[in-house]
N, C-alpha and C. Protein backbone atom coordinates (compact mmCIF):
# COMPACT_ATOMS: atom_id res chain seq x y z
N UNK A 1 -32.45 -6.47 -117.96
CA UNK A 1 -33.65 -7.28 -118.06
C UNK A 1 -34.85 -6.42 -118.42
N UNK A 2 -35.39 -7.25 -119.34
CA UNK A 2 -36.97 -6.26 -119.94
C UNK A 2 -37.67 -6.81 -118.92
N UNK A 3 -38.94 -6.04 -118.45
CA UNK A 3 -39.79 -6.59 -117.74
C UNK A 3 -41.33 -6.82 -119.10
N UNK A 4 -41.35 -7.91 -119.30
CA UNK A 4 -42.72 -8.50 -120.40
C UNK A 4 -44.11 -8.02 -119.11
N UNK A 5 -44.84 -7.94 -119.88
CA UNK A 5 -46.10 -7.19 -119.85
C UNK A 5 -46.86 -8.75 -119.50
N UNK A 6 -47.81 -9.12 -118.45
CA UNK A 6 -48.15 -10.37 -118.54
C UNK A 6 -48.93 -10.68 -119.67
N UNK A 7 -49.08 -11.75 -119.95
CA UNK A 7 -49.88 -12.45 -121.21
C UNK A 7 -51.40 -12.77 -120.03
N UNK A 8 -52.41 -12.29 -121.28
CA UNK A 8 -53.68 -12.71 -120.95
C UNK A 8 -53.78 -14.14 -121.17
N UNK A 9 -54.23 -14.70 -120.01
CA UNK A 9 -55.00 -15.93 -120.28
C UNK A 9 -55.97 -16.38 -120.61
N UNK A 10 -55.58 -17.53 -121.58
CA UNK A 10 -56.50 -18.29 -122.58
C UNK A 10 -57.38 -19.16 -121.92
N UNK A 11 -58.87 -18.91 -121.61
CA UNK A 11 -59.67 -20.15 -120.98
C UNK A 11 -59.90 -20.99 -122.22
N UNK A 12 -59.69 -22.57 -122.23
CA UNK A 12 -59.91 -23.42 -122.78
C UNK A 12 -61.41 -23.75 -123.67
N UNK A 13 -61.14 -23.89 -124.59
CA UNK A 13 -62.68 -23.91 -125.52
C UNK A 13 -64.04 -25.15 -124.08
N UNK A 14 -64.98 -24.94 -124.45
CA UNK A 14 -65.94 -25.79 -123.53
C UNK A 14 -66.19 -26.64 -124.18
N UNK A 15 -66.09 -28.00 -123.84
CA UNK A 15 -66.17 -29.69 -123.78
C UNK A 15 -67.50 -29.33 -124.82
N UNK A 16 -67.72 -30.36 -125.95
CA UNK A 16 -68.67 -30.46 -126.33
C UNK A 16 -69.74 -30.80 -125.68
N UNK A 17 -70.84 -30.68 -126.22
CA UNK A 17 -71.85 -30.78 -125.38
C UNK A 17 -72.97 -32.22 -126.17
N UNK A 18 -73.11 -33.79 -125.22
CA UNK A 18 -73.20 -34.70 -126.01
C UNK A 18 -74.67 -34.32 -126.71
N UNK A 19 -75.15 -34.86 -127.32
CA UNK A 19 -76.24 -34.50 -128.32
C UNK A 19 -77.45 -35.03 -127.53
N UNK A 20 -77.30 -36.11 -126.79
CA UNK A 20 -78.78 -36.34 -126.15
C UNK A 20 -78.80 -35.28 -124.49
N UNK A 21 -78.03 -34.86 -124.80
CA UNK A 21 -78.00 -33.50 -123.60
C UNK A 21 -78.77 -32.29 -124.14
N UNK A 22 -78.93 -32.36 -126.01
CA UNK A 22 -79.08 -30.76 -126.11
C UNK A 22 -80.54 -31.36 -126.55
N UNK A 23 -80.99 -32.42 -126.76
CA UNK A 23 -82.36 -32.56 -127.22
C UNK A 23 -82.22 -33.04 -129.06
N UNK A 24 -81.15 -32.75 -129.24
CA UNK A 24 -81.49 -33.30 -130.65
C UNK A 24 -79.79 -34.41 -131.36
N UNK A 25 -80.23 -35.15 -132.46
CA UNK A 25 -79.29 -36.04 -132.57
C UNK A 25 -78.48 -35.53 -134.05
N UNK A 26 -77.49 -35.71 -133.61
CA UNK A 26 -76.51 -35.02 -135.26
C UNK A 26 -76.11 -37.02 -135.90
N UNK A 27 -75.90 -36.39 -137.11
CA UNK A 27 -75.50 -37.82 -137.73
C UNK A 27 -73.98 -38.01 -137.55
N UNK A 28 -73.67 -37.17 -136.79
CA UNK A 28 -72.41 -37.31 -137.00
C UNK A 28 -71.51 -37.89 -135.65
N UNK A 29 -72.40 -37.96 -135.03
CA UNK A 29 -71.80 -38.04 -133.34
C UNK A 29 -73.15 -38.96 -132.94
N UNK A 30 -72.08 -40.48 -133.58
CA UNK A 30 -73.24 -42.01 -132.59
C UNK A 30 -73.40 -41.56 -131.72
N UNK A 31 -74.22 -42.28 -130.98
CA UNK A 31 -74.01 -42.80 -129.20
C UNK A 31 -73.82 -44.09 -128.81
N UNK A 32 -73.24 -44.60 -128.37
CA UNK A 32 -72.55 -45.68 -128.30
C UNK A 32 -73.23 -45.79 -126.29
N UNK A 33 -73.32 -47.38 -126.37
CA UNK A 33 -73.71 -47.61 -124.77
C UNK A 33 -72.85 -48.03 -123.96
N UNK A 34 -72.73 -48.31 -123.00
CA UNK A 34 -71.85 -49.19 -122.28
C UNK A 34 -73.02 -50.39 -121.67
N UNK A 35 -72.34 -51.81 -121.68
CA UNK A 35 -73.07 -52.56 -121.15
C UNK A 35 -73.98 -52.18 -119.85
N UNK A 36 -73.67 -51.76 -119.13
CA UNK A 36 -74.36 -51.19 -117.94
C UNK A 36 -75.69 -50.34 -118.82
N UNK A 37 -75.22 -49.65 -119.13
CA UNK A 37 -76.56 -48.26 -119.84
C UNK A 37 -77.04 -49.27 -120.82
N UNK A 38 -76.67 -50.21 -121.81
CA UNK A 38 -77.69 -50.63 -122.41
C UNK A 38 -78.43 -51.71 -121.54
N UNK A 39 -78.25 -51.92 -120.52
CA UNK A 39 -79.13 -53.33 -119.68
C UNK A 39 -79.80 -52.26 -119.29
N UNK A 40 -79.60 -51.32 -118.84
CA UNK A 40 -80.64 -50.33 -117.64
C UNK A 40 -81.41 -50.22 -118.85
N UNK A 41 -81.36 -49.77 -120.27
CA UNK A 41 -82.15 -49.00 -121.00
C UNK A 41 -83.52 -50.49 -121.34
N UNK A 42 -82.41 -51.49 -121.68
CA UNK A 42 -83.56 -52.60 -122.14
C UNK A 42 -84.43 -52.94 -120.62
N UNK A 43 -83.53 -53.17 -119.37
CA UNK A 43 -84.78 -53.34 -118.49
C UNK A 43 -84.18 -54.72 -118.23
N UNK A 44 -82.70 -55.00 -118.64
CA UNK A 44 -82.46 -56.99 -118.52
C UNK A 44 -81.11 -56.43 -117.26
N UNK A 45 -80.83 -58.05 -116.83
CA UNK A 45 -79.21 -58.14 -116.34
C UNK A 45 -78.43 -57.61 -117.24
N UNK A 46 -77.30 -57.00 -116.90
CA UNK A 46 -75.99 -56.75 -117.71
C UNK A 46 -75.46 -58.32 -117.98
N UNK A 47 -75.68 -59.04 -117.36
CA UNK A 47 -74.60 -60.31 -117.30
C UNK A 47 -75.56 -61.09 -118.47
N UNK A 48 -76.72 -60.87 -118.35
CA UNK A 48 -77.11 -61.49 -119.30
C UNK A 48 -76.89 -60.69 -120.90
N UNK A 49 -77.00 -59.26 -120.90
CA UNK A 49 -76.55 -58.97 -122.22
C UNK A 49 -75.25 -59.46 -122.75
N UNK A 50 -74.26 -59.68 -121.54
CA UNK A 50 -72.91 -59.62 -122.03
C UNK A 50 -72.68 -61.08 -122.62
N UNK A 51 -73.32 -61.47 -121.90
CA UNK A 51 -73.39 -63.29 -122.23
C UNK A 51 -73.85 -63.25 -123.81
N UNK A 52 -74.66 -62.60 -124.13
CA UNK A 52 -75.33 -63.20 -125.33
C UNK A 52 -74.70 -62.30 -126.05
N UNK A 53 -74.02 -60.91 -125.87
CA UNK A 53 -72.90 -60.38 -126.70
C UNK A 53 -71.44 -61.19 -127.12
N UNK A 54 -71.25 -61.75 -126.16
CA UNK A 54 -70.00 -62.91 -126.56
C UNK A 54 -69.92 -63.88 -127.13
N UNK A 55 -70.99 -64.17 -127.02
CA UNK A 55 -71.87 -65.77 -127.71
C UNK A 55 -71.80 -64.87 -129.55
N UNK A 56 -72.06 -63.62 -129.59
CA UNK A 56 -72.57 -63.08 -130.84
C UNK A 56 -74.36 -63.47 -130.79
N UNK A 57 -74.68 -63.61 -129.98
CA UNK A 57 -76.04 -63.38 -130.30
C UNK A 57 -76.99 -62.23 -130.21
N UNK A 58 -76.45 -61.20 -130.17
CA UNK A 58 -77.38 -59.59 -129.56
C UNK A 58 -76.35 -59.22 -131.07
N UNK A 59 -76.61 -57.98 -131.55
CA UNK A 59 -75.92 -57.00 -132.53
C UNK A 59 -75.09 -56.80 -131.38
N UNK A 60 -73.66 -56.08 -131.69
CA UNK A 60 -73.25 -55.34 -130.85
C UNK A 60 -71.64 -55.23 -131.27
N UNK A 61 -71.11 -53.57 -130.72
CA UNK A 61 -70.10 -53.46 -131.19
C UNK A 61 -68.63 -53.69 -130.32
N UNK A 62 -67.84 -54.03 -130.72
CA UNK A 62 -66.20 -54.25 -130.13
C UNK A 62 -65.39 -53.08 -130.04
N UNK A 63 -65.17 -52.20 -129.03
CA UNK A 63 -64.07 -51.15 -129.87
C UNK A 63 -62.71 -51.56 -129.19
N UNK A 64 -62.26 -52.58 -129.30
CA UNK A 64 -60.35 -53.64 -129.26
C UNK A 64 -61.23 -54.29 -128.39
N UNK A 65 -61.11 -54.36 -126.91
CA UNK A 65 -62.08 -55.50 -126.00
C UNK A 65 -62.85 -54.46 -125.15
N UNK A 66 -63.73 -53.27 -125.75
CA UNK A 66 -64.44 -52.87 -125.28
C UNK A 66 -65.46 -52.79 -125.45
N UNK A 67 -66.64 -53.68 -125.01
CA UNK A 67 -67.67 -54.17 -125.66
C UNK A 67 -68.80 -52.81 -125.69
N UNK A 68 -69.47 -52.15 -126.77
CA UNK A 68 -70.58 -51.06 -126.68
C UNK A 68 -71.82 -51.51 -127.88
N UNK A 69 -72.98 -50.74 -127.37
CA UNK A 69 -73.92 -51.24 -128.22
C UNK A 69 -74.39 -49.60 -128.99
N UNK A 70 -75.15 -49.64 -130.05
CA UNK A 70 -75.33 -48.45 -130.54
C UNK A 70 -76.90 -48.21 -130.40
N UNK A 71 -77.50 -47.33 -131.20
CA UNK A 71 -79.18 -47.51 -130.47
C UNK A 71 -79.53 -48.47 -131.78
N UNK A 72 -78.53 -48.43 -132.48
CA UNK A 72 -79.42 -49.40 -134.09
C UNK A 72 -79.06 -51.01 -133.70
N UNK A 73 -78.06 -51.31 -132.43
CA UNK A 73 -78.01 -52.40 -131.98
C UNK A 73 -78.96 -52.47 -131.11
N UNK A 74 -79.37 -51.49 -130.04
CA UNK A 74 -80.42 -51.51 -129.22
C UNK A 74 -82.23 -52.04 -130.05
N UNK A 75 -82.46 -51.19 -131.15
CA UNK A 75 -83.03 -51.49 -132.02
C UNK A 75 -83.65 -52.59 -132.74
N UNK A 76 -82.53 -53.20 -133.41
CA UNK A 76 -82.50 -54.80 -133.88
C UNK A 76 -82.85 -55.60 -132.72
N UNK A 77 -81.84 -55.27 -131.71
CA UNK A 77 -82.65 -56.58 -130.85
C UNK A 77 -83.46 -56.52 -130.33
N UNK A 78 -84.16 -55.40 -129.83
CA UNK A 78 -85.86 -55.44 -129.26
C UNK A 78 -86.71 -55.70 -130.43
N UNK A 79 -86.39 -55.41 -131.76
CA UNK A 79 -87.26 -55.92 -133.14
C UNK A 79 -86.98 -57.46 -133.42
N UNK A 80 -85.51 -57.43 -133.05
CA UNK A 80 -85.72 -59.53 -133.00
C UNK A 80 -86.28 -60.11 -131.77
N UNK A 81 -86.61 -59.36 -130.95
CA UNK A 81 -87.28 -60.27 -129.81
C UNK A 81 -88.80 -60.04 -129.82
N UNK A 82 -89.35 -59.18 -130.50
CA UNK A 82 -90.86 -59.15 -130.43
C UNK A 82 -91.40 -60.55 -130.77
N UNK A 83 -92.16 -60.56 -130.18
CA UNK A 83 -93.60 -61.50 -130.29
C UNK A 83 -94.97 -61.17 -130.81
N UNK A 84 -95.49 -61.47 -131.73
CA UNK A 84 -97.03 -60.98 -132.30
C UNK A 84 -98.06 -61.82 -131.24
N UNK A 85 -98.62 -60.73 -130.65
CA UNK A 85 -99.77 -61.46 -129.96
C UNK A 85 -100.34 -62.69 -130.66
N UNK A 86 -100.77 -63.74 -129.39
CA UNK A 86 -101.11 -64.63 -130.35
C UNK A 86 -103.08 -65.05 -129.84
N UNK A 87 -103.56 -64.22 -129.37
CA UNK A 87 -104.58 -64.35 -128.46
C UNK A 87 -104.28 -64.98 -127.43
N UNK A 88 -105.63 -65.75 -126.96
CA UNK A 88 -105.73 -65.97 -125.56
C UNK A 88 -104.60 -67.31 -125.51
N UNK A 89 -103.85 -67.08 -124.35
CA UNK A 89 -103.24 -68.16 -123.75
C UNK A 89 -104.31 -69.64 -123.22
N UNK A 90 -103.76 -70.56 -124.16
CA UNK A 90 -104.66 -71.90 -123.70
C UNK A 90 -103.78 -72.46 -122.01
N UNK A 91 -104.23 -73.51 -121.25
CA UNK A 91 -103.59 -73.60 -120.30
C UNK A 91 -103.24 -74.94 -120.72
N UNK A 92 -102.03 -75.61 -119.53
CA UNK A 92 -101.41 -76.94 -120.34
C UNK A 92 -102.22 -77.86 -119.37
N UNK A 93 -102.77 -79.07 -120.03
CA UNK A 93 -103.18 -79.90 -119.51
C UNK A 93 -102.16 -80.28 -118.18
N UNK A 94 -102.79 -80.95 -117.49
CA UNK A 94 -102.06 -81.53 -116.50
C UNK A 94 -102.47 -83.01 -116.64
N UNK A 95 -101.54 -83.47 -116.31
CA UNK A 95 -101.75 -85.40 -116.52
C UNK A 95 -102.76 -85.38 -115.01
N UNK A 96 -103.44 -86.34 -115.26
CA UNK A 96 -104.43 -87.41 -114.23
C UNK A 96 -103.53 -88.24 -113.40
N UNK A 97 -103.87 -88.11 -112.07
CA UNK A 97 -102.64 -88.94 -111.67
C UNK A 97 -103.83 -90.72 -111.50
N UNK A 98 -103.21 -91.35 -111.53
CA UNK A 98 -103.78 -92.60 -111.63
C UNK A 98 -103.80 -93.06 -109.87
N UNK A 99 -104.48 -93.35 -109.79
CA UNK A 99 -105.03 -93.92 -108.90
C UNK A 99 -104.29 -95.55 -108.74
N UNK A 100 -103.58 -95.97 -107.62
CA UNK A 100 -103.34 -97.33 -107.77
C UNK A 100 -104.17 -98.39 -107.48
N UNK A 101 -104.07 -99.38 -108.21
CA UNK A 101 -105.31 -100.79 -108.61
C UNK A 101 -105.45 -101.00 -106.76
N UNK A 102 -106.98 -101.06 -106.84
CA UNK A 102 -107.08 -101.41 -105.30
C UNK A 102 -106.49 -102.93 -105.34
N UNK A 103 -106.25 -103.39 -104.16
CA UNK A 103 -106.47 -104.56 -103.95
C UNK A 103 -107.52 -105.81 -104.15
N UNK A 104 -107.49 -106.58 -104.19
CA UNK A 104 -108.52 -107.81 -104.52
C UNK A 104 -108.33 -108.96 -103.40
């Protein structure tokens, strides 16, 4: 029997590092949300994004039944939901309540 000389060990290359970690964005590596992170980011329910993702009413992407949003879906829909100031808020009338006919 030869006795082999041990083999040096190989430490494994290091995990990429995601791009909004290093401060800057490559074109090459989306970011993709998970329903949770895109409700926290907009500031809504998740249940309500997901609702209006199923409906198809928000942009948003499928990857087989895994529902994710991208920031250009994040994007579109805070640009489809703006509102242009419209000045001052008028207030809504309120009806008069009528008074019933006295008696005679």
């Amino acid at each position: 029997m030869r006795d082999n000389p041990p083999r040096p060990r190989r430490r494994p290359p290091p995990p990429p590092t995601p791009a909004h970690a290093t401060g800057h964005d490559d074109e090459q590596e989306p970011r993709l949300y998970t329903p949770a992170e895109a409700a926290a980011l907009l500031r809504v329910p998740e249940s309500w994004l997901r609702r209006r993702a199923g409906r198809r009413q928000v942009p948003c992407t499928f990857l087989g039944k895994h529902l994710r949003f991208s920031a250009a879906d994040l994007a579109a829909l805070i640009a489809a939901s703006a509102e242009p100031a419209t000045g001052r808020r008028t207030h809504r009338r309120t009806h008069r309540r009528r008074h019933p006919p006295a008696p005679t």
